[in-house]
N, C-alpha and C. Protein backbone atom coordinates (compact mmCIF):
# COMPACT_ATOMS: atom_id res chain seq x y z
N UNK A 1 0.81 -1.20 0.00
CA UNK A 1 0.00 0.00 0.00
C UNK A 1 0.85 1.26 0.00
N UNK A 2 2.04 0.93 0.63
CA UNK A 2 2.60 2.58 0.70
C UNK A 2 3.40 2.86 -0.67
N UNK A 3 3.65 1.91 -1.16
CA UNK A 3 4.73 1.83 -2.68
C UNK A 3 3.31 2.72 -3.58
N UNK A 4 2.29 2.21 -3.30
CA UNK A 4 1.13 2.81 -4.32
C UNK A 4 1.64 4.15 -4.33
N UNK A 5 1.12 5.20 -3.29
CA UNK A 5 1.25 6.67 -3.26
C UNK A 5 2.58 6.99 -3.91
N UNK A 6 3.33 6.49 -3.61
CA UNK A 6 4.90 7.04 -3.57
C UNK A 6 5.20 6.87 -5.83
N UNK A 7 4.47 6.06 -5.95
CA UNK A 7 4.48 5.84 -7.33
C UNK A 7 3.55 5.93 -8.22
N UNK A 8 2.39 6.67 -7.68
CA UNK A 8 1.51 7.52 -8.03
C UNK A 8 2.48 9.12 -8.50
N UNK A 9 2.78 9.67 -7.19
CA UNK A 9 3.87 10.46 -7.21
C UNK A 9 4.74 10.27 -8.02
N UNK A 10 5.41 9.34 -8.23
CA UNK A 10 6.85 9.71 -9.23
C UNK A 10 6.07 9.56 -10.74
N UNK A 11 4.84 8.99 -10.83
CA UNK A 11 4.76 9.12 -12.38
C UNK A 11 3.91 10.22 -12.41
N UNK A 12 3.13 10.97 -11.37
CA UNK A 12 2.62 12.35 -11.88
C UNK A 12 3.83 13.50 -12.25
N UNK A 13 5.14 13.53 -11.11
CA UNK A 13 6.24 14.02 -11.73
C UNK A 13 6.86 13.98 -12.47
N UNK A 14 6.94 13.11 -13.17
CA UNK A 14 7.36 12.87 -14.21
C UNK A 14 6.71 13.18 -15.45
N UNK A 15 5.09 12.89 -15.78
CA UNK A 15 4.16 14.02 -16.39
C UNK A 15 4.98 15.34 -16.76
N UNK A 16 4.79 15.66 -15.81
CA UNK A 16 4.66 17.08 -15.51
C UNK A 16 6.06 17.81 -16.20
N UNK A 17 7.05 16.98 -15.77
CA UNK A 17 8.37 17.20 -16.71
C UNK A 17 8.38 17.33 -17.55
N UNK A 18 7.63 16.05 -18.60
CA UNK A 18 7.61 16.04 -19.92
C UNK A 18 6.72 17.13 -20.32
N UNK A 19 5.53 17.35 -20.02
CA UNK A 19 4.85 18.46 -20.41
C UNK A 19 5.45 19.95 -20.83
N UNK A 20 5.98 20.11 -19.54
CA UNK A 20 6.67 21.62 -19.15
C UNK A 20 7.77 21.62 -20.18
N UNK A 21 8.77 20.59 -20.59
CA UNK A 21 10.06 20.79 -21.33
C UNK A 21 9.06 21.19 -23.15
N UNK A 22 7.99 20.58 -23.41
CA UNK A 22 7.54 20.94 -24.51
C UNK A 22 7.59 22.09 -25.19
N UNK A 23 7.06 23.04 -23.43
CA UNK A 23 7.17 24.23 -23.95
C UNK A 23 8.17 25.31 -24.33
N UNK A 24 9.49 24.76 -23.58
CA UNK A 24 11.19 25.37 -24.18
C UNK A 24 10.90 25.79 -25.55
N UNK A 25 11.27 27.04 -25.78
CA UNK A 25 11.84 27.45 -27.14
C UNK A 25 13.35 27.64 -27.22
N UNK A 26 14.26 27.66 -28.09
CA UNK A 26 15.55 28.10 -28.17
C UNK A 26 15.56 28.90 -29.19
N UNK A 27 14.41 29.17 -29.61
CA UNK A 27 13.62 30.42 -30.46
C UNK A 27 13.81 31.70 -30.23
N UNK A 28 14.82 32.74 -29.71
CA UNK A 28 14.24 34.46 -29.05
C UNK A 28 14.18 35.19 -30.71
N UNK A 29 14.04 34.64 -31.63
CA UNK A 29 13.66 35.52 -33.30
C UNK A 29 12.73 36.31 -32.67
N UNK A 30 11.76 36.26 -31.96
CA UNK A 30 10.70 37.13 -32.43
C UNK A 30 10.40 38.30 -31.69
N UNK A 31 11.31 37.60 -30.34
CA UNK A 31 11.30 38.55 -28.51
C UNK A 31 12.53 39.86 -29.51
N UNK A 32 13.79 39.30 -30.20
CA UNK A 32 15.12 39.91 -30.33
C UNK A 32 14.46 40.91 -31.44
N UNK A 33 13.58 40.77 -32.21
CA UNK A 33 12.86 41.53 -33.37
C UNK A 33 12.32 42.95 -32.97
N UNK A 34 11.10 42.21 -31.40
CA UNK A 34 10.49 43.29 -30.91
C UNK A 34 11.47 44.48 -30.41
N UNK A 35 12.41 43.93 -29.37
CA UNK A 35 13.42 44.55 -28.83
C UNK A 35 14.10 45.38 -29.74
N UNK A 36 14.26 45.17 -30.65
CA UNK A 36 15.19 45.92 -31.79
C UNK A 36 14.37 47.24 -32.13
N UNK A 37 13.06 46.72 -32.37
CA UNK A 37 11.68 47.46 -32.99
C UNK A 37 11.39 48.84 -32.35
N UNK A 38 11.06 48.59 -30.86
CA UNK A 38 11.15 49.64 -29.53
C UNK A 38 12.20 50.50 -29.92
N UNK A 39 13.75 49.59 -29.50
CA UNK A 39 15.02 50.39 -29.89
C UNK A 39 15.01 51.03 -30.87
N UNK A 40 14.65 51.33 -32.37
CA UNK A 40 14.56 52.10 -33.01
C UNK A 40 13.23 53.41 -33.08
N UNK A 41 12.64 53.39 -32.38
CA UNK A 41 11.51 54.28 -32.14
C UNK A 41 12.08 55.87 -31.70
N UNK A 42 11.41 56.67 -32.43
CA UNK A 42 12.07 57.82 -31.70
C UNK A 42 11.55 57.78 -30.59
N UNK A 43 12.15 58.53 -29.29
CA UNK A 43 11.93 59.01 -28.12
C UNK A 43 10.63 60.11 -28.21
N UNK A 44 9.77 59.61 -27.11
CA UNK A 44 8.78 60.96 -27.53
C UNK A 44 9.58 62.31 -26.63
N UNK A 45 8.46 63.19 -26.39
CA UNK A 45 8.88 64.39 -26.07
C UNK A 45 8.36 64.33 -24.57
N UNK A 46 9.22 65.13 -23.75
CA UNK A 46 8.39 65.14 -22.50
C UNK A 46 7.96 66.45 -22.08
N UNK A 47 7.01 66.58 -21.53
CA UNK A 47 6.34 68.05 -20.89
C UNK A 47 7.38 68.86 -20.11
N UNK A 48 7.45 69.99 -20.17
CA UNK A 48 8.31 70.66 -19.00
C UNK A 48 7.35 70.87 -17.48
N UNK A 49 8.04 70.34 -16.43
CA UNK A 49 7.36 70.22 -15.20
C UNK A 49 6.34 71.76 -15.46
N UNK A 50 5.16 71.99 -14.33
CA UNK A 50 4.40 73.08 -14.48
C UNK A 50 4.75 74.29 -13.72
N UNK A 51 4.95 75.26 -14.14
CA UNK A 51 5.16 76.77 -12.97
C UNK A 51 4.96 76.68 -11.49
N UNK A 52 5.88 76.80 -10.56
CA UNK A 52 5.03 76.99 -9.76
C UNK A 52 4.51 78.15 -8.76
N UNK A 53 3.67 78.54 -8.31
CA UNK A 53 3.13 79.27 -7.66
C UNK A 53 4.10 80.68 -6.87
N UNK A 54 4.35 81.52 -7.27
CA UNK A 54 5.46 82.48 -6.02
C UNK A 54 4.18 81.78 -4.61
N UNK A 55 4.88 82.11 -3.26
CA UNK A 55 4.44 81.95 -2.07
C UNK A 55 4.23 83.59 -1.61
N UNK A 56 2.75 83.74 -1.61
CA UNK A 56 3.01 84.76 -0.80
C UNK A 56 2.76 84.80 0.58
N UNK A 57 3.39 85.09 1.55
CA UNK A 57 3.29 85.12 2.99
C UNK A 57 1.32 86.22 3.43
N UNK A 58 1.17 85.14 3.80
CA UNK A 58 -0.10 85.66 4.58
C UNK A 58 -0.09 86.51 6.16
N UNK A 59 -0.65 87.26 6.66
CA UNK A 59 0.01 87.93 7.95
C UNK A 59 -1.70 87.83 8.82
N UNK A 60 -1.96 87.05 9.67
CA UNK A 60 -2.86 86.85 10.34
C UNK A 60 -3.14 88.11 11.09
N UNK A 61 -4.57 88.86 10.59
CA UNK A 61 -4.95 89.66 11.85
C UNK A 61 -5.96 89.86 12.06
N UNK A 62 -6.47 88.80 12.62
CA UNK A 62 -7.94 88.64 12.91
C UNK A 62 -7.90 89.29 14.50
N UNK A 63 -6.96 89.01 15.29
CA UNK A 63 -6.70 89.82 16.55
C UNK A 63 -7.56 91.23 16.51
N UNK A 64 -6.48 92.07 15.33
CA UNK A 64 -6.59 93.42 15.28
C UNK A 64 -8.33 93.92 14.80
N UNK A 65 -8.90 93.01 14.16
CA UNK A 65 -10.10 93.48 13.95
C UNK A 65 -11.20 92.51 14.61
N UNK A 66 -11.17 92.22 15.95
CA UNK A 66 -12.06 92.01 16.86
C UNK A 66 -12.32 90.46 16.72
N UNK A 67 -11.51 89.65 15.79
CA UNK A 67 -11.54 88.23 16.14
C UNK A 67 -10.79 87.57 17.23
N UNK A 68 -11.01 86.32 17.32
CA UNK A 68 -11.05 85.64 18.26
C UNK A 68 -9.27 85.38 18.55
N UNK A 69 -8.57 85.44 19.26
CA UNK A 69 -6.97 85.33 18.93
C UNK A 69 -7.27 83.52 19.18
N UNK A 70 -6.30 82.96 18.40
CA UNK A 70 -6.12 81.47 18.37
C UNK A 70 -4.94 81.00 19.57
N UNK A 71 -4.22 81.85 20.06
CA UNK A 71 -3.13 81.66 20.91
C UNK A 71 -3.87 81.75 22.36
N UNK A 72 -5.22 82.25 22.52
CA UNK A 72 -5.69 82.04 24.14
C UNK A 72 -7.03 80.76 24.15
N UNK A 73 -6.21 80.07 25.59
CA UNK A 73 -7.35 78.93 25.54
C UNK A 73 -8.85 78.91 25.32
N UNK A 74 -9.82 77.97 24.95
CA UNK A 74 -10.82 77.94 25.26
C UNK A 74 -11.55 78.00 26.93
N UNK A 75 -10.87 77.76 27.87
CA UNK A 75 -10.87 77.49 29.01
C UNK A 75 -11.38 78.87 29.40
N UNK A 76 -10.39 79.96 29.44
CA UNK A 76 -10.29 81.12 29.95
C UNK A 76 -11.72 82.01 30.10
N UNK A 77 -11.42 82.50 31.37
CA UNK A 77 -12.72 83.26 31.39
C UNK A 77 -12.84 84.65 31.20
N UNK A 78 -13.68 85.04 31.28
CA UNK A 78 -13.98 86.52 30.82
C UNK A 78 -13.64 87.35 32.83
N UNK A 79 -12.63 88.09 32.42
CA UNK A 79 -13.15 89.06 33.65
C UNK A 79 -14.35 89.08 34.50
N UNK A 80 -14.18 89.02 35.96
CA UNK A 80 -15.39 89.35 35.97
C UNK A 80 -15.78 90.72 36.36
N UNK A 81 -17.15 91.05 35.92
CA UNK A 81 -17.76 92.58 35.94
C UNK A 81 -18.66 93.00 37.12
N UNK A 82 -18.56 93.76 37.80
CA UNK A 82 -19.08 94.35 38.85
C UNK A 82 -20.33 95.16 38.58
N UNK A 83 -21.81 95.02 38.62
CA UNK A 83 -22.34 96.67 38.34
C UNK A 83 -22.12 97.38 39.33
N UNK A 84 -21.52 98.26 38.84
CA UNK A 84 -21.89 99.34 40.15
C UNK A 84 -21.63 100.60 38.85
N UNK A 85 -22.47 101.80 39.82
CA UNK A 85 -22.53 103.05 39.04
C UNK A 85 -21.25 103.78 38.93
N UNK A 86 -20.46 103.79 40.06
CA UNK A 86 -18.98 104.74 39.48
C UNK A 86 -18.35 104.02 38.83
N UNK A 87 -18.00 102.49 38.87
CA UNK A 87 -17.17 101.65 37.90
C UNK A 87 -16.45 101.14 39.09
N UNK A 88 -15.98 101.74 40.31
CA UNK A 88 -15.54 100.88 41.38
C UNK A 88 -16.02 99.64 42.27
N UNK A 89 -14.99 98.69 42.69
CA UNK A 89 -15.85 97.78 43.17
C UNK A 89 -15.53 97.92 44.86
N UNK A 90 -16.81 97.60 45.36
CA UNK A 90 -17.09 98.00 46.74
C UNK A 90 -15.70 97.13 47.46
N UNK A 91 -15.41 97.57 48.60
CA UNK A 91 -14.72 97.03 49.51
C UNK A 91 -15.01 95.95 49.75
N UNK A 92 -15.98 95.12 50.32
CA UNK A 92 -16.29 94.04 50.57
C UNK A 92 -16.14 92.74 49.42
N UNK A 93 -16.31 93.47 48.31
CA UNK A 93 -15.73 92.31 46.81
C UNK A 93 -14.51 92.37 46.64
N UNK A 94 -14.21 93.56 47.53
CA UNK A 94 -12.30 93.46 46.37
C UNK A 94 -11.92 92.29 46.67
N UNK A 95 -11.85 91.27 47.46
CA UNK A 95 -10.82 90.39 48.01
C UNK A 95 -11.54 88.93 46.79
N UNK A 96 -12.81 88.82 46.49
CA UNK A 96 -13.28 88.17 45.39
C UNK A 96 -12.52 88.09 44.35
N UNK A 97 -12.56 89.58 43.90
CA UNK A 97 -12.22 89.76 42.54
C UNK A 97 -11.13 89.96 42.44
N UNK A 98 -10.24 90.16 43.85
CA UNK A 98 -8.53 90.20 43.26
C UNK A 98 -8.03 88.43 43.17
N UNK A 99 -8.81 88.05 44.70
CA UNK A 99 -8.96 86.07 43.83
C UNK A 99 -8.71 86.06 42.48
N UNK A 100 -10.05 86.18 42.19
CA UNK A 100 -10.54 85.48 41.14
C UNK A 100 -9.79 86.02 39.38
N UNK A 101 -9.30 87.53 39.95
CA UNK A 101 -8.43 87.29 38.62
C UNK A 101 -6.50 87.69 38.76
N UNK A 102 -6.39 87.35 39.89
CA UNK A 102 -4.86 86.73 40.45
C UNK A 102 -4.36 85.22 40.10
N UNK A 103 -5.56 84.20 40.41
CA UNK A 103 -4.98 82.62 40.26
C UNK A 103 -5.17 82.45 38.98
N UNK A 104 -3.90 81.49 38.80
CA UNK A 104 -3.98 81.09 37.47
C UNK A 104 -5.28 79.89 37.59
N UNK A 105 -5.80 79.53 36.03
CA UNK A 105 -7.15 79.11 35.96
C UNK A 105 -6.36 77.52 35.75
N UNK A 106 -6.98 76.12 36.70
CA UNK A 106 -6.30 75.24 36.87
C UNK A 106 -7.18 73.93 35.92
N UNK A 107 -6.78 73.09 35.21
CA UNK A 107 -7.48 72.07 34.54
C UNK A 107 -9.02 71.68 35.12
N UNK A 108 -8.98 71.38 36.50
CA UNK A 108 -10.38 70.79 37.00
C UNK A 108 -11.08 72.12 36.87
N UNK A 109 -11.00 73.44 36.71
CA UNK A 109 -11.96 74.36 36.28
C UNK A 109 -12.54 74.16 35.23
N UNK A 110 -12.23 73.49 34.50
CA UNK A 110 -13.71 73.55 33.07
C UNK A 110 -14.77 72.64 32.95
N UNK A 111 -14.41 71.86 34.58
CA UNK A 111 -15.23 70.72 34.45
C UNK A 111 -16.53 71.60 36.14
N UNK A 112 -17.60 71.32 35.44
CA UNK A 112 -18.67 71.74 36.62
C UNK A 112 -18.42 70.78 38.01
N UNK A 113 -18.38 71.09 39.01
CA UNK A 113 -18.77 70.33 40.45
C UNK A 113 -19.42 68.75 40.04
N UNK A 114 -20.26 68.82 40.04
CA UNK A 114 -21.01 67.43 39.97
C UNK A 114 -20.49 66.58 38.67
N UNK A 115 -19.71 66.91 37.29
CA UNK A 115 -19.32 65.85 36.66
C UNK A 115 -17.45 65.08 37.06
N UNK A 116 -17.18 65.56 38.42
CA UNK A 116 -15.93 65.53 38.95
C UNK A 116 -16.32 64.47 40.13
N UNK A 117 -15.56 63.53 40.17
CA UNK A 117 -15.85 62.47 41.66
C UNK A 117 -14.30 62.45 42.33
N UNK A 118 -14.59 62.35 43.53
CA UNK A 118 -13.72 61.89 44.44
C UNK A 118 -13.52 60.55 44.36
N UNK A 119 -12.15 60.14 43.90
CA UNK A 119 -11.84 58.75 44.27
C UNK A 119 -11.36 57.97 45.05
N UNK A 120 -10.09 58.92 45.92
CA UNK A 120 -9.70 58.25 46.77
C UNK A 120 -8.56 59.67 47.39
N UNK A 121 -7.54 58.86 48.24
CA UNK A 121 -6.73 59.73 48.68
C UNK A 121 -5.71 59.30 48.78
N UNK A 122 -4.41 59.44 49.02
CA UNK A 122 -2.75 59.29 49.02
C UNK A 122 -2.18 60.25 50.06
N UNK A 123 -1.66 59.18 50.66
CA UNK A 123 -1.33 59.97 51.86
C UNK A 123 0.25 59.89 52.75
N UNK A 124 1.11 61.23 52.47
CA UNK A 124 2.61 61.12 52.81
C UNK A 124 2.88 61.28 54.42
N UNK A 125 3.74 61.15 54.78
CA UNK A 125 4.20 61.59 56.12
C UNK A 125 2.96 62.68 56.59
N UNK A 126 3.42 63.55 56.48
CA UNK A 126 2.57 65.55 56.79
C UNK A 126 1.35 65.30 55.99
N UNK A 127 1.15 64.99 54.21
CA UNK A 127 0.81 65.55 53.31
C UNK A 127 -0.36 64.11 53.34
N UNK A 128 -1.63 65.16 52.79
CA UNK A 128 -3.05 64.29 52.35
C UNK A 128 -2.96 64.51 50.85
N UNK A 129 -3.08 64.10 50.18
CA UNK A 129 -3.68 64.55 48.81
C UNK A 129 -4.98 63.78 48.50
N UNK A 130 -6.25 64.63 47.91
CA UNK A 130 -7.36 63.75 46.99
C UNK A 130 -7.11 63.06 45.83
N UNK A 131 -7.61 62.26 45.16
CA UNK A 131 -7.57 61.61 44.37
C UNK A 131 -8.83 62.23 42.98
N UNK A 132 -8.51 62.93 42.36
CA UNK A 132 -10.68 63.33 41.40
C UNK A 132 -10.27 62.75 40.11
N UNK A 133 -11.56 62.20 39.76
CA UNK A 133 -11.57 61.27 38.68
C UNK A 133 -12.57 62.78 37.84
N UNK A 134 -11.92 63.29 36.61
CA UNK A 134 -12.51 64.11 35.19
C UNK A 134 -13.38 63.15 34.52
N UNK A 135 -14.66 63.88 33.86
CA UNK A 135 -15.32 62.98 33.10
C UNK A 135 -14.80 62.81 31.74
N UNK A 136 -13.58 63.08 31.35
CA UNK A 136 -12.94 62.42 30.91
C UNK A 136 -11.98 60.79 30.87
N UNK A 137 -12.07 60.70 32.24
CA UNK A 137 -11.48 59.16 33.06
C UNK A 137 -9.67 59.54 33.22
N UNK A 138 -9.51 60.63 33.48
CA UNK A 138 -8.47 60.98 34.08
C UNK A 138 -8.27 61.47 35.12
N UNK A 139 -7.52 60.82 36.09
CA UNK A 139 -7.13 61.20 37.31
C UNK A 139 -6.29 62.02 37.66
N UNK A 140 -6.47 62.86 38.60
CA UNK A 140 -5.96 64.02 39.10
C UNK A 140 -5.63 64.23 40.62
N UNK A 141 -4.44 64.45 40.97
CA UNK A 141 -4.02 65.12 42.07
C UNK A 141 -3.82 66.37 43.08
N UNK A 142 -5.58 66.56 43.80
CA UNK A 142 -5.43 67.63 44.00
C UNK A 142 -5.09 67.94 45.79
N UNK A 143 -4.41 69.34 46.15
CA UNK A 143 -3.90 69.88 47.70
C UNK A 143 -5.11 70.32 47.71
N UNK A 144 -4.77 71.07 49.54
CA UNK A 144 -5.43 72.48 49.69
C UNK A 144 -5.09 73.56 48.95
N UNK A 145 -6.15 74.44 48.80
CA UNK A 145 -5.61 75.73 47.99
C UNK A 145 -5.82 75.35 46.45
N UNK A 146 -5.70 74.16 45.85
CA UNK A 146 -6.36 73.65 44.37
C UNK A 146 -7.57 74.18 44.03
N UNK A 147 -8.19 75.02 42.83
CA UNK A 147 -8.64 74.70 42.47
C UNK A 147 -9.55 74.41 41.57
N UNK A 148 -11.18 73.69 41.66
CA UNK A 148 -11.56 72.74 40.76
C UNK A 148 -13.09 73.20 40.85
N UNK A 149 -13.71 72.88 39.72
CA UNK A 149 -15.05 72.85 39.34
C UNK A 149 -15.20 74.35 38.89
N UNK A 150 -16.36 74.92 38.27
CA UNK A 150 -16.57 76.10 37.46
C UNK A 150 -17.28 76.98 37.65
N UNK A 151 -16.81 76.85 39.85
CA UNK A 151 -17.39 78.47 40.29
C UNK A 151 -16.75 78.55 41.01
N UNK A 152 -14.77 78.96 40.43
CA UNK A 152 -13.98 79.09 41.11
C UNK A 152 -13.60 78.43 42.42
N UNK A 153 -13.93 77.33 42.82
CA UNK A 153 -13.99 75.89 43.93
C UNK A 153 -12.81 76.05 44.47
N UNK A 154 -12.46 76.69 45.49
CA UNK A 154 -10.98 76.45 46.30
C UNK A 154 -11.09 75.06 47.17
N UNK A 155 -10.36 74.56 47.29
CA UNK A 155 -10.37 73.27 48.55
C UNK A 155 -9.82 74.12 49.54
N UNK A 156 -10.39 73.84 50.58
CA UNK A 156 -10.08 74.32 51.99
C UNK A 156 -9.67 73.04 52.85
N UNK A 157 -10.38 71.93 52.61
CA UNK A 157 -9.69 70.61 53.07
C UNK A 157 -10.11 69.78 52.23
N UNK A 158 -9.03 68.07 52.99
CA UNK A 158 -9.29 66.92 52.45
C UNK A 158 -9.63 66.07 53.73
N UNK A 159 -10.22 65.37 53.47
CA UNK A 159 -10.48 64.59 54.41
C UNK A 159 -10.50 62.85 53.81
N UNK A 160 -10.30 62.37 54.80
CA UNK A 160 -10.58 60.65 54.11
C UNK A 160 -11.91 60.13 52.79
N UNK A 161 -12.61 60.83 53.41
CA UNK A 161 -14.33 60.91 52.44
C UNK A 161 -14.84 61.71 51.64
N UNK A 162 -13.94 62.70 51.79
CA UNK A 162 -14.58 64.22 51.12
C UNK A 162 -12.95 64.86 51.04
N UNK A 163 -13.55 66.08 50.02
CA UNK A 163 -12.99 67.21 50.00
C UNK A 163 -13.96 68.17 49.99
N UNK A 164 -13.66 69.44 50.95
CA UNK A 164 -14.39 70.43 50.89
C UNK A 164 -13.84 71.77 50.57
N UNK A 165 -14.86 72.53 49.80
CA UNK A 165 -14.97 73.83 48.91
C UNK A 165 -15.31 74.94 49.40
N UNK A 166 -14.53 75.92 48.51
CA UNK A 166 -15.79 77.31 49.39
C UNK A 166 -15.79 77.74 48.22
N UNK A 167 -16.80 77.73 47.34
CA UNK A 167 -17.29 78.48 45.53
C UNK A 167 -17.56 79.77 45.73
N UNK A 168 -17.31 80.57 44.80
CA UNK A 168 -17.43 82.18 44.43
C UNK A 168 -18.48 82.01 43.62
N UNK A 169 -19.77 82.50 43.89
CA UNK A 169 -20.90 82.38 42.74
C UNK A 169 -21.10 83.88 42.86
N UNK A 170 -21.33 84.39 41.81
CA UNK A 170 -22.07 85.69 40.86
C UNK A 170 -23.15 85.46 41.32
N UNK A 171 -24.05 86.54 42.20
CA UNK A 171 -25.11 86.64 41.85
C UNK A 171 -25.89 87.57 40.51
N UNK A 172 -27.05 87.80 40.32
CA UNK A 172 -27.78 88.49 39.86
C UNK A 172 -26.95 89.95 39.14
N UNK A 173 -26.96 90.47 40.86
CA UNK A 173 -26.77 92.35 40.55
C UNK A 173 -25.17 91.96 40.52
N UNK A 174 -23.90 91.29 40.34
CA UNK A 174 -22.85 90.88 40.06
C UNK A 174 -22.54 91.22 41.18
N UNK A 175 -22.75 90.80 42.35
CA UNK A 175 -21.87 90.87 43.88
C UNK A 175 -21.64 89.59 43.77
N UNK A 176 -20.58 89.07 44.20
CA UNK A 176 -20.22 87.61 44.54
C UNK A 176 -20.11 87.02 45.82
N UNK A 177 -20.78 86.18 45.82
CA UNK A 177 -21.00 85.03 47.18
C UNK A 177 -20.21 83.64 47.14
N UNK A 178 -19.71 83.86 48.96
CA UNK A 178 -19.19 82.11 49.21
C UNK A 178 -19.95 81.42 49.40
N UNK A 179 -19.88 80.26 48.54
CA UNK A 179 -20.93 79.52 49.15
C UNK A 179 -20.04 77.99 49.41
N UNK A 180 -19.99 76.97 50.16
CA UNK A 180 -19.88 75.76 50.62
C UNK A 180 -20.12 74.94 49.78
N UNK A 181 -19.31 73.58 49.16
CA UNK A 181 -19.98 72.66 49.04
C UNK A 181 -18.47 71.73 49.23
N UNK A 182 -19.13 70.66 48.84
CA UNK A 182 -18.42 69.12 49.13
C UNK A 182 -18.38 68.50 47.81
N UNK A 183 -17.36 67.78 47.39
CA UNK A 183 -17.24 66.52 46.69
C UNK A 183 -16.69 65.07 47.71
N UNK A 184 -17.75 63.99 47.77
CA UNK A 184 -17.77 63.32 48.54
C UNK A 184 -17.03 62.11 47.80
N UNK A 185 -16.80 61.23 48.92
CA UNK A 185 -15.71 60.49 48.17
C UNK A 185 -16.81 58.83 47.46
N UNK A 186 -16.26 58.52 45.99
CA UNK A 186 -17.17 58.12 44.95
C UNK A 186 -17.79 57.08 45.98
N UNK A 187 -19.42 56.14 46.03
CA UNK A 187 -18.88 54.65 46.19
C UNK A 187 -19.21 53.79 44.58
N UNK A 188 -18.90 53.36 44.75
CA UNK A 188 -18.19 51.88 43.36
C UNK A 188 -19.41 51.74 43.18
């Protein structure tokens, strides 16, 4: 039985030999003809590459005529505005508004209070730090004095469960109020 296959095999290869050698030519008359044929052809002509363009330098100034400058973040906020009738702001706001446009404006500001969770905490020798998860799914390391959410949110503490806030909200007639709140720590 095994001689069968094995000599099945040598006479299909062998086929196949004879077949394939049939097709040998020692013939190139007709390949050496064409080749010659081409070779005598004139060369055509070729295009000269196309002109190109002078560059003229463009000078951006959308700045100068009341557009939007591209070099300041989206983040950034607008001043804030006081009404009052002489244009001064009362004593009792100055300490608001020299806040509020003294600190630099920190990443967890563009995100509102409630789409920000507390995740956890890390904790050194001296030092607590919070843990806040962005609704983006990036985690963040925030102190006291950080801060976060998008009514100016200072942390005043951390605690194991919480971090707590004291927010600058605008009212109405543009006086600004502290108000309290908490980000509590997530559960799962």
């Amino acid at each position: 039985m095994s001689s069968s296959p094995r000599r099945f095999a040598t006479v299909l290869a062998s086929g196949l030999v004879l077949a394939l050698s049939g097709c040998v030519s020692k013939d190139y008359s007709d390949l050496e003809a064409y080749v010659a044929e081409v070779l005598e052809r004139e060369g055509g002509r070729i295009d000269p590459p196309p002109e190109l363009a002078v560059y003229e330098p463009y000078i951006y100034q959308s700045g100068s005529n009341g557009g939007r400058n591209p070099f300041v973040s989206f983040l950034a906020r607008q001043e804030p505005e006081i009404d009052d009738k002489e244009g001064a702001v009362p004593v009792d706001q100055q300490k608001f508004v020299n806040e509020i446009s003294t600190h630099k404006l920190e990443e967890l500001e563009q995100y509102p209070i409630d789409a920000l969770r507390m995740v956890g905490t890390m904790r050194n020798d001296n030092n607590l730090w919070g843990i806040v998860l962005d609704p983006t799914g990036v985690t963040h390391r925030v102190v006291v004095g950080n801060y976060l959410g998008d009514n100016y949110g200072k942390i005043v503490s951390i605690d194991e469960d919480q971090i707590e806030l004291r927010e600058l909200v605008q009212e109405t007639g543009g006086r600004w109020e502290e108000r309290s709140a908490a980000l509590a720590l997530a559960e799962e």
